[in-house]
Protein backbone atom coordinates (compact mmCIF):
# COMPACT_ATOMS: atom_id res chain seq x y z
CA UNK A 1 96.43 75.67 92.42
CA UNK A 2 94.83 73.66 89.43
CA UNK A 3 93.98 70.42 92.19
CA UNK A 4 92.35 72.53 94.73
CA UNK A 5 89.88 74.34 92.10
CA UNK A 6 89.44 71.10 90.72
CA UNK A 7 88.26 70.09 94.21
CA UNK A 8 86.61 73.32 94.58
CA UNK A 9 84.51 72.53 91.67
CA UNK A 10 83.54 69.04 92.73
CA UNK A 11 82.81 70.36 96.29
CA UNK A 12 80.70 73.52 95.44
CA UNK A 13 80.02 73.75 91.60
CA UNK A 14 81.97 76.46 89.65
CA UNK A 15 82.33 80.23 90.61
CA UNK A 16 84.27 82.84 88.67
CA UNK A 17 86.98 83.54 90.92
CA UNK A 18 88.03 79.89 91.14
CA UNK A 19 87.27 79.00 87.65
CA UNK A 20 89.50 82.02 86.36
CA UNK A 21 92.80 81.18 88.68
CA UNK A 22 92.37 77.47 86.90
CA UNK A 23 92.44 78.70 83.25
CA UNK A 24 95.59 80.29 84.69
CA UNK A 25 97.35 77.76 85.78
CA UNK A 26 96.12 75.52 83.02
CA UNK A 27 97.23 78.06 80.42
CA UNK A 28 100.50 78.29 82.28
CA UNK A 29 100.83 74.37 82.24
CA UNK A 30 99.39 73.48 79.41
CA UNK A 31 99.88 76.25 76.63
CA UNK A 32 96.97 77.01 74.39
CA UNK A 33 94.80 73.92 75.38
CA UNK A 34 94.73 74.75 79.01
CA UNK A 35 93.70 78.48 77.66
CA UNK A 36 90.95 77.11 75.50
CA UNK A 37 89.33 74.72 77.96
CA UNK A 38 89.26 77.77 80.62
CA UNK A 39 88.03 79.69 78.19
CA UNK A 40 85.30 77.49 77.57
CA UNK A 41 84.61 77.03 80.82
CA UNK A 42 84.10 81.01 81.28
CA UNK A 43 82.18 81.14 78.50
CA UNK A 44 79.45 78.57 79.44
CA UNK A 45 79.29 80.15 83.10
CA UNK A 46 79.25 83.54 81.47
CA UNK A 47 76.63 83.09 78.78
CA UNK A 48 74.33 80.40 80.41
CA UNK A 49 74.84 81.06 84.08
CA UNK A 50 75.64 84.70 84.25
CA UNK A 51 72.61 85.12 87.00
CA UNK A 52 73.72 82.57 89.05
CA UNK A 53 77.47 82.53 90.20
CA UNK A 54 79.24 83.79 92.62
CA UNK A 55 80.14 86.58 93.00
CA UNK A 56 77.33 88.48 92.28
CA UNK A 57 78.05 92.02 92.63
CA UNK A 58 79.34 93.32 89.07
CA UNK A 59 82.60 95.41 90.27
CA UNK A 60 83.59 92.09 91.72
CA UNK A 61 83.07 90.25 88.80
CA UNK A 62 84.41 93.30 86.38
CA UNK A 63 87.40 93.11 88.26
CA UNK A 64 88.30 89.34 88.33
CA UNK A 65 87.54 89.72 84.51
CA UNK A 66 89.70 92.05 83.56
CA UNK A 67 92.59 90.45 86.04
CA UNK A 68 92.01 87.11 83.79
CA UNK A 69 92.88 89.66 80.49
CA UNK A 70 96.09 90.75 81.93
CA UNK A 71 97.38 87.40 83.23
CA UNK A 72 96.74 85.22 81.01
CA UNK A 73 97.31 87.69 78.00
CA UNK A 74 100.75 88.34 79.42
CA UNK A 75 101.41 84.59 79.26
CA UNK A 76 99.73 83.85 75.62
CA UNK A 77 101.65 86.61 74.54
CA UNK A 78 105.11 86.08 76.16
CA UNK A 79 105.23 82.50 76.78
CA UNK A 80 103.41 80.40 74.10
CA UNK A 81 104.38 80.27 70.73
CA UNK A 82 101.79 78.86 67.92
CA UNK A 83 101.87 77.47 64.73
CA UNK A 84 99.47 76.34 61.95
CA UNK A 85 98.31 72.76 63.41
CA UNK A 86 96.91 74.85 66.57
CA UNK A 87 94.34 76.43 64.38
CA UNK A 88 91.72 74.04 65.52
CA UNK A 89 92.13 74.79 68.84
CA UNK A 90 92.51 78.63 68.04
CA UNK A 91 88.95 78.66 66.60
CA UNK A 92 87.94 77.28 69.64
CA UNK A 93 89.02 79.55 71.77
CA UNK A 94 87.87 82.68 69.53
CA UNK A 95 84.68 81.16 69.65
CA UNK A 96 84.83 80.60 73.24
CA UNK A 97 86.08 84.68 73.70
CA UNK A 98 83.52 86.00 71.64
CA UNK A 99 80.64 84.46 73.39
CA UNK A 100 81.58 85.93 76.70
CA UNK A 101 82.07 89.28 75.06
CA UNK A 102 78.75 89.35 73.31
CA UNK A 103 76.97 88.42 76.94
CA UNK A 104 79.31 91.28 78.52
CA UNK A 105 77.51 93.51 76.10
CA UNK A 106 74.11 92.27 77.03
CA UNK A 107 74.61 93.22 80.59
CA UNK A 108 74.50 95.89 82.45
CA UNK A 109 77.84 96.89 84.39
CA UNK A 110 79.46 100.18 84.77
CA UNK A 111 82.74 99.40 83.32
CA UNK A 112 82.75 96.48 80.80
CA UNK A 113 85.78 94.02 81.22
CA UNK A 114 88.63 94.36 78.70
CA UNK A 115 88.33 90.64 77.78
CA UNK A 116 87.65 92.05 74.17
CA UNK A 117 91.52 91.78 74.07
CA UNK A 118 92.32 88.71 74.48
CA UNK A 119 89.88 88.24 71.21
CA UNK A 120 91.80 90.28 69.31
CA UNK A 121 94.53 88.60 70.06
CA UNK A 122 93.20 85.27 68.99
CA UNK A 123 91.81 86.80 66.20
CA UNK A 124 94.95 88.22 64.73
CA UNK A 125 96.61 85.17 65.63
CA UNK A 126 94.16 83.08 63.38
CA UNK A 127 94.54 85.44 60.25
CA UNK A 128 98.03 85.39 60.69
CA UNK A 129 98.03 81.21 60.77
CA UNK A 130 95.72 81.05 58.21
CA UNK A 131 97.00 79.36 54.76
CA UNK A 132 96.28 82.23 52.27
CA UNK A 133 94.15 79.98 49.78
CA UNK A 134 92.01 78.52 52.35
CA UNK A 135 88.13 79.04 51.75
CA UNK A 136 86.07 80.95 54.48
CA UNK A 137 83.84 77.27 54.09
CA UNK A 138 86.84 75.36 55.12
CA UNK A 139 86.97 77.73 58.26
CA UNK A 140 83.56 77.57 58.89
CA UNK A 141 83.48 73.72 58.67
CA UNK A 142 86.70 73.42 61.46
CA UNK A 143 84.94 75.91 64.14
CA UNK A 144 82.40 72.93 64.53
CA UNK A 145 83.50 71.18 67.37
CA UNK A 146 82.26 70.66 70.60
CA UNK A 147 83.46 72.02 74.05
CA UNK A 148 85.85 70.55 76.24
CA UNK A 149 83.92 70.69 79.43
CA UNK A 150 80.39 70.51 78.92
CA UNK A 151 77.53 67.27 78.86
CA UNK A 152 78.62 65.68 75.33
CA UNK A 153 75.92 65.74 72.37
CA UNK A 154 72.77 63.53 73.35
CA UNK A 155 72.92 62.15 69.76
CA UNK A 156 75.27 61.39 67.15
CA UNK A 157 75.99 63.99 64.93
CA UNK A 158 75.03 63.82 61.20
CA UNK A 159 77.96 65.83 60.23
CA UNK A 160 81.49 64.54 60.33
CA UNK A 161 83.33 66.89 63.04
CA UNK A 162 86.96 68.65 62.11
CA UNK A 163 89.65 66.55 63.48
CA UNK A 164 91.35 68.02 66.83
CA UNK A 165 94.44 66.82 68.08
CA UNK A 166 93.84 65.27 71.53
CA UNK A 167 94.65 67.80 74.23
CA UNK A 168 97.21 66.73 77.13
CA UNK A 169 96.81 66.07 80.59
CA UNK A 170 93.01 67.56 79.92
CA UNK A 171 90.98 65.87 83.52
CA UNK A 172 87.56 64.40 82.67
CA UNK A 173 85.18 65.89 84.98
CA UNK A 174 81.40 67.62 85.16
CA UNK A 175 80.57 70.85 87.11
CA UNK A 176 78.10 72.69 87.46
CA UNK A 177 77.55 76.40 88.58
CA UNK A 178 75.28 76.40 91.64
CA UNK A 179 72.70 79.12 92.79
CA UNK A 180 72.79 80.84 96.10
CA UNK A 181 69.11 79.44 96.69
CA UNK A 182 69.35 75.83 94.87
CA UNK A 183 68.27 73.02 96.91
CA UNK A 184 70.80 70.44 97.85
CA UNK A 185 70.39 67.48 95.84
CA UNK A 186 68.52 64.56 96.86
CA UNK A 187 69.64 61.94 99.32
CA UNK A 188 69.05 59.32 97.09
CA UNK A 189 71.41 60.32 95.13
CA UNK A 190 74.45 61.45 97.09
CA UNK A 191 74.87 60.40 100.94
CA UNK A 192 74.55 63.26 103.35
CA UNK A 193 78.01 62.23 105.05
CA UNK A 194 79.74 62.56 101.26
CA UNK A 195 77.85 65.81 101.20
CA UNK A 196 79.12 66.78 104.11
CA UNK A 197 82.86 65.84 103.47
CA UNK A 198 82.77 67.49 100.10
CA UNK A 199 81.70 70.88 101.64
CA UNK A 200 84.34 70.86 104.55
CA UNK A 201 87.11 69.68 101.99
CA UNK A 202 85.70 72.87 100.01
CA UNK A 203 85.70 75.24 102.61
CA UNK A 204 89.68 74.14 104.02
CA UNK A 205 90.67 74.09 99.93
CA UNK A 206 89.19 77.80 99.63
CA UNK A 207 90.85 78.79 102.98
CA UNK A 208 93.67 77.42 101.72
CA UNK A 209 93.66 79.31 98.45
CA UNK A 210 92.98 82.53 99.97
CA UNK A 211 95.78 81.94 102.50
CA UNK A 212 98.36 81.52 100.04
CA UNK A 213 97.07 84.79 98.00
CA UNK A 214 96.92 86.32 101.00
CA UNK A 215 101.04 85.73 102.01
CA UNK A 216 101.74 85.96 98.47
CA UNK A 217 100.61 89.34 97.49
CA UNK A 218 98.57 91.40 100.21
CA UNK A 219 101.14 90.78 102.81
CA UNK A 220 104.04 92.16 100.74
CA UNK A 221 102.32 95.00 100.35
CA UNK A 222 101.40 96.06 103.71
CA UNK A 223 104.64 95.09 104.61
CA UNK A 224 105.66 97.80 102.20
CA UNK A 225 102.92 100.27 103.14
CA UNK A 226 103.97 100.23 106.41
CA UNK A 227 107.87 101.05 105.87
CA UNK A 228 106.57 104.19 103.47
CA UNK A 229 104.35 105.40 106.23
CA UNK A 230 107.65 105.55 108.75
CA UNK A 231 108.93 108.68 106.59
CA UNK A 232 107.32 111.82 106.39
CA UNK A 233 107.23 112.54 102.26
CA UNK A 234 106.15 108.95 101.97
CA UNK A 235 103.42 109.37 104.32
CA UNK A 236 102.04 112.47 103.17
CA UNK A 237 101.72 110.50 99.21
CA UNK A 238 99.74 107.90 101.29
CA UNK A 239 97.56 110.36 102.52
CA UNK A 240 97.46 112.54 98.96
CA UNK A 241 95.75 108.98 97.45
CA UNK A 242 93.54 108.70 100.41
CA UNK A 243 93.10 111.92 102.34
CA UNK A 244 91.84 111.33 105.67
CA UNK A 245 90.57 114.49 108.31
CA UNK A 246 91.80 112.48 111.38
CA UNK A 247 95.87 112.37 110.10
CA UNK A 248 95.35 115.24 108.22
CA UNK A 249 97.33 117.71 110.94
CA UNK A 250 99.80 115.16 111.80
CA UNK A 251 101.42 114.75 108.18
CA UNK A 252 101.43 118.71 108.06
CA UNK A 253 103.50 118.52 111.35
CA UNK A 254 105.37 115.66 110.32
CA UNK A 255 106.30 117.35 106.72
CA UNK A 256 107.70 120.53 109.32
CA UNK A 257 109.84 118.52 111.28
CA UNK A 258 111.50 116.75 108.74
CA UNK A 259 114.88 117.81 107.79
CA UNK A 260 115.62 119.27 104.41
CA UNK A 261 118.40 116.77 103.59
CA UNK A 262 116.26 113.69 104.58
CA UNK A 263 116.46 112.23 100.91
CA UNK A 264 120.03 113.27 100.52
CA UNK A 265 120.60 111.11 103.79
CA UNK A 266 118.14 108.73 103.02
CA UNK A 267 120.21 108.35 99.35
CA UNK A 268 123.47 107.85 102.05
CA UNK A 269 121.65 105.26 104.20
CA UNK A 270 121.14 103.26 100.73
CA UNK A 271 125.03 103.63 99.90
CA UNK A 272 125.92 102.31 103.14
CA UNK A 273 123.32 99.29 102.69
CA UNK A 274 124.61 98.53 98.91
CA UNK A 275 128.07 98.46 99.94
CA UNK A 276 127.73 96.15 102.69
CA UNK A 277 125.48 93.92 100.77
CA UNK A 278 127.60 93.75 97.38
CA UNK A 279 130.89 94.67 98.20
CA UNK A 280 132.23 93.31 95.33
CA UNK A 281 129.51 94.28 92.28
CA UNK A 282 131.19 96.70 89.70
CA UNK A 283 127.08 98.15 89.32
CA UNK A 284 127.26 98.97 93.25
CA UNK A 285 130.67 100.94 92.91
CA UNK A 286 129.89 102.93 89.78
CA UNK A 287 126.66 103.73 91.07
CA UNK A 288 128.31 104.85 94.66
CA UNK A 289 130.77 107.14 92.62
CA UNK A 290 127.99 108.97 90.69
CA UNK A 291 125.95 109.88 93.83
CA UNK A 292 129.31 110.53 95.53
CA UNK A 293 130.43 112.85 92.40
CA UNK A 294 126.62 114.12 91.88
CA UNK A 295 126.87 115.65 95.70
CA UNK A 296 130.22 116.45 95.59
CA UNK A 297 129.46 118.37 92.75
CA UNK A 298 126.61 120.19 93.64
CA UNK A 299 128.44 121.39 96.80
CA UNK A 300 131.00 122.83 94.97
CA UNK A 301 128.48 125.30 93.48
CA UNK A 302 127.63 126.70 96.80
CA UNK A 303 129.51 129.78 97.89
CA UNK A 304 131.46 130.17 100.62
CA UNK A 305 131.03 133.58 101.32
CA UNK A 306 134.37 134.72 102.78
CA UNK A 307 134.61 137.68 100.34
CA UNK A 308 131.22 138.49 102.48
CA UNK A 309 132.58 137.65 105.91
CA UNK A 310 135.51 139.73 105.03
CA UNK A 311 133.30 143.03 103.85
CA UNK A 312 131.68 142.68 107.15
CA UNK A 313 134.88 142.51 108.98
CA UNK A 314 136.84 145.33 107.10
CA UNK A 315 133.83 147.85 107.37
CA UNK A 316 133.39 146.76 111.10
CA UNK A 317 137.31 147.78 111.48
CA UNK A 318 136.78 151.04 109.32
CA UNK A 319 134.50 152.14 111.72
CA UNK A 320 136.64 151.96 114.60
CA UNK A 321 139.06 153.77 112.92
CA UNK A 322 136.73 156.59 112.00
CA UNK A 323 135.98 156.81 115.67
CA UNK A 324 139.44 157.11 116.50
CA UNK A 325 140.47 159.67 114.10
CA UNK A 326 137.47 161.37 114.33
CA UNK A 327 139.57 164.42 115.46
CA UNK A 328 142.53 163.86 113.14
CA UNK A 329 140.47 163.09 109.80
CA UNK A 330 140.95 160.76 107.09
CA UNK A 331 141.74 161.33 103.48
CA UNK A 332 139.53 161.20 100.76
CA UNK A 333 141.42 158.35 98.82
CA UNK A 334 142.07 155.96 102.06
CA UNK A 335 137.92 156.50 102.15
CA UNK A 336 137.45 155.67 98.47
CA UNK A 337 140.27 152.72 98.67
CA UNK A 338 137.66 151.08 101.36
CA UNK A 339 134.22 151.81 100.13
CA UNK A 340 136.04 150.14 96.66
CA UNK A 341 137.20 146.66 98.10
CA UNK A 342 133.82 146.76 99.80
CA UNK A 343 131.84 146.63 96.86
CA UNK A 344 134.36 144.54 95.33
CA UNK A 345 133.69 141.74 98.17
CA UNK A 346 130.25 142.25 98.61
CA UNK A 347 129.76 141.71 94.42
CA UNK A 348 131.83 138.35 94.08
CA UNK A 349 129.10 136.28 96.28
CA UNK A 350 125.81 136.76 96.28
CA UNK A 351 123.39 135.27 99.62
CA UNK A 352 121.05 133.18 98.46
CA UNK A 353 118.51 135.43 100.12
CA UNK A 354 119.75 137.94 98.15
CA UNK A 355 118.51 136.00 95.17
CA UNK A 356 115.16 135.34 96.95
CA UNK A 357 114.29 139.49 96.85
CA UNK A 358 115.73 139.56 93.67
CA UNK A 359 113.42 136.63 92.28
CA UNK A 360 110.13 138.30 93.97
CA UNK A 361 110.68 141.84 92.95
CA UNK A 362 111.19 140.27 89.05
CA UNK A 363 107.94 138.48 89.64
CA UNK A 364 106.50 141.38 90.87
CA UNK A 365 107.53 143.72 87.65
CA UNK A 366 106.22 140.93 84.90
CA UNK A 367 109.94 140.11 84.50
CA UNK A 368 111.26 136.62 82.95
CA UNK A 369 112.74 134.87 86.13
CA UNK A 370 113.85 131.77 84.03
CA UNK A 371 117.92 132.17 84.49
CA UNK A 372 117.05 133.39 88.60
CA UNK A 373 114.83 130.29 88.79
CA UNK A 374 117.89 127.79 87.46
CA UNK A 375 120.27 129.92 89.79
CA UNK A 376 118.14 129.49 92.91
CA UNK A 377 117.63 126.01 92.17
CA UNK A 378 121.22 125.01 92.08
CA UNK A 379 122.85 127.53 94.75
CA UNK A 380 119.99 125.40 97.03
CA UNK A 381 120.79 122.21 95.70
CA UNK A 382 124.72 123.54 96.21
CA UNK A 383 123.26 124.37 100.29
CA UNK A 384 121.98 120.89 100.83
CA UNK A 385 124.79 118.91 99.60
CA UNK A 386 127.18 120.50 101.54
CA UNK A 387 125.06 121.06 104.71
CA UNK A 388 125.29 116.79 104.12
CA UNK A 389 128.58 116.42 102.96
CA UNK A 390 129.65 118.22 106.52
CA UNK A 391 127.45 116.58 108.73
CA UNK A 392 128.98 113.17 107.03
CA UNK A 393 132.87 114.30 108.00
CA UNK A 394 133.31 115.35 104.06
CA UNK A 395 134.71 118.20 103.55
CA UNK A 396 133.73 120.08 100.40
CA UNK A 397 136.91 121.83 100.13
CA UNK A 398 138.96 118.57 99.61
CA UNK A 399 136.49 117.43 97.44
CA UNK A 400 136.82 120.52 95.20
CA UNK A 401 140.23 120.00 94.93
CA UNK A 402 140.34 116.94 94.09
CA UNK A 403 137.95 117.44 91.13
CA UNK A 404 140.17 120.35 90.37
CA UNK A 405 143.52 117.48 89.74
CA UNK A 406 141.34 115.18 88.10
């Protein structure tokens, strides 16, 4: 990445989307003196040039900004570690940082770039580095020191500078940040056919740039995009973050003919997958037995209902029999001996409709509905477990017992 900006640079002068992907790569191979010349370089195109480079729109350029901040201050802040004979270069660099805040202040965007960080950053660095005694003219005398990048001084300096360790690997090289409407330069100074070959090689370099960004990151994700949009739920959060009219009836529909256990069998697809990937991880089997447990579990709080079934059944047969002794009567206590193991059937399960009315005609009367809201929630969770745990050849009774010896 660092060659072809480099050659992006010599080809077509320096814009901010190539010149902040090389501070990147020089921080990442060069530590805090690949940070400080990009910085450097940002700041001169920033504060001298800001009119002039591409891209010219400021979201564009608020964006690529604040993407510099979070790379590279992931890397400074993770990766490099500094000590007190990088202070030179440390001043630099907060010099560097504060200039292209101070123009970000000047000018007028809608959302100013969090680059102010990475100035902090520096800054509490230095203070930290800092030998306590030190004078603030000591300080002051070590920020003097040229740029990395830049045309050198045009005469000697009357001032001794601070001493800075040489910097490694650092390429000598001159860019410039072209306009949109400067004239080429003249041919008597570089041949047309050089001209020429630098612009193609620029052109293939930034095709090949955006190329590799491309198959790096945006393909991934629409790769990705594309597998959420196959299921229903993760179609209809697609749609949430960007609602569109057109799809808008189709996700509605798609949402109805989904099945209620889709996660539940989308959480058994995953099992299956796990297993025959890592047969052998101890993480893939523990996690296996919790989900197998969890539903297990949860199906074992759903009812039955054969105490139900078999109210329905005995009043169905009490019936009959009053219709065939309707001539020969019945005793009081057989009556009362049936009504009673009626209500005793009917009261040890309750439908989960039941607990539906129940739930609405609380709401209805200002009631608390907290403990019918908890009991709803599991009997449904109970429902769907089991509903999956039979469709899967798992049968909940054998599960209960088991838990039951355990």
């Amino acid at each position: 990445m660092e060659s072809l900006a480099l050659a992006i640079f010599k080809a077509n002068g320096v814009d901010l989307h190539t010149a902040t992907y090389y501070t990147l790569a020089r921080t990442r191979t060069q530590g805090l003196a690949g940070f400080c010349e990009g910085a450097e370089l940002l700041a001169a195109m920033v504060s001298h040039d800001w009119d002039k480079f591409w891209p010219q729109g400021g979201p564009a350029r608020t964006e690529m900004l604040d993407w510099f901040n979070s790379r590279t201050g992931n890397i400074l802040r993770q990766q490099i570690s500094f000590a007190e004979s990088d202070l030179p270069l440390i001043y630099r660099t907060e010099r560097a940082l504060q200039l292209i805040c101070d123009k970000l202040q000047q000018v007028e965007l809608k959302r100013v770039p969090r680059v102010e960080n990475l100035l902090y950053f520096m800054q509490n660095t230095r203070k930290r580095l800092e030998p306590q005694l030190k004078s603030n003219t000591e300080n002051a005398a070590q920020t003097t020191v040229r740029t990395l990048i830049y045309a050198p001084e045009t005469q000697a300096s009357s001032t001794p500078e601070a001493v800075v360790p040489p910097l490694p690997g650092l390429p000598e090289m001159k860019v410039e940040v072209r306009s949109l409407t400067e004239n080429p330069p003249q041919a008597s100074v570089i041949k047309q056919g050089s001209t020429v070959r630098g612009f193609i090689a620029g052109i293939a370099c930034s095709v090949a740039v955006a190329s590799a960004l491309w198959w790096w990151q945006v393909y991934p994700v629409q790769q990705q995009l594309l597998q959420v949009n196959d299921t229903a739920q993760g179609a209809a959060t697609v749609w949430m973050a960007s609602p569109e009219l057109e799809n808008y009836e189709r996700r509605l529909q798609q949402l109805l003919d989904t099945s209620p256990v889709q996660p539940l069998e989308t959480g058994m697809q995953m099992m299956r997958v796990a297993d025959s990937r890592w047969p052998e991880s101890l993480q893939q089997q523990q996690a296996s037995t919790q989900w197998n447990e969890a539903l297990k579990t949860r199906a074992q709080s759903s009812p039955q209902l054969r105490g139900w079934l078999q109210t329905r059944q005995d009043l169905h047969a009490f019936a009959d029999l009053v219709m065939q002794r309707e001539k020969e009567g019945l005793t009081l206590s057989y009556i009362k001996n049936v009504i009673w193991q009626a209500e005793r059937g009917l009261g040890q399960e309750t439908p989960v409709e039941s607990l539906l009315t129940q739930y609405h005609d609380a709401r209805a009367q200002k009631q608390n509905t907290d403990a019918l809201e908890k009991q709803i929630n599991e009997r449904l969770e109970g429902v769907l477990s089991r509903w999956l745990l039979l469709k899967n050849n798992v049968m909940p009774e054998a599960a209960t017992g088991t838990t039951a010896e355990k």
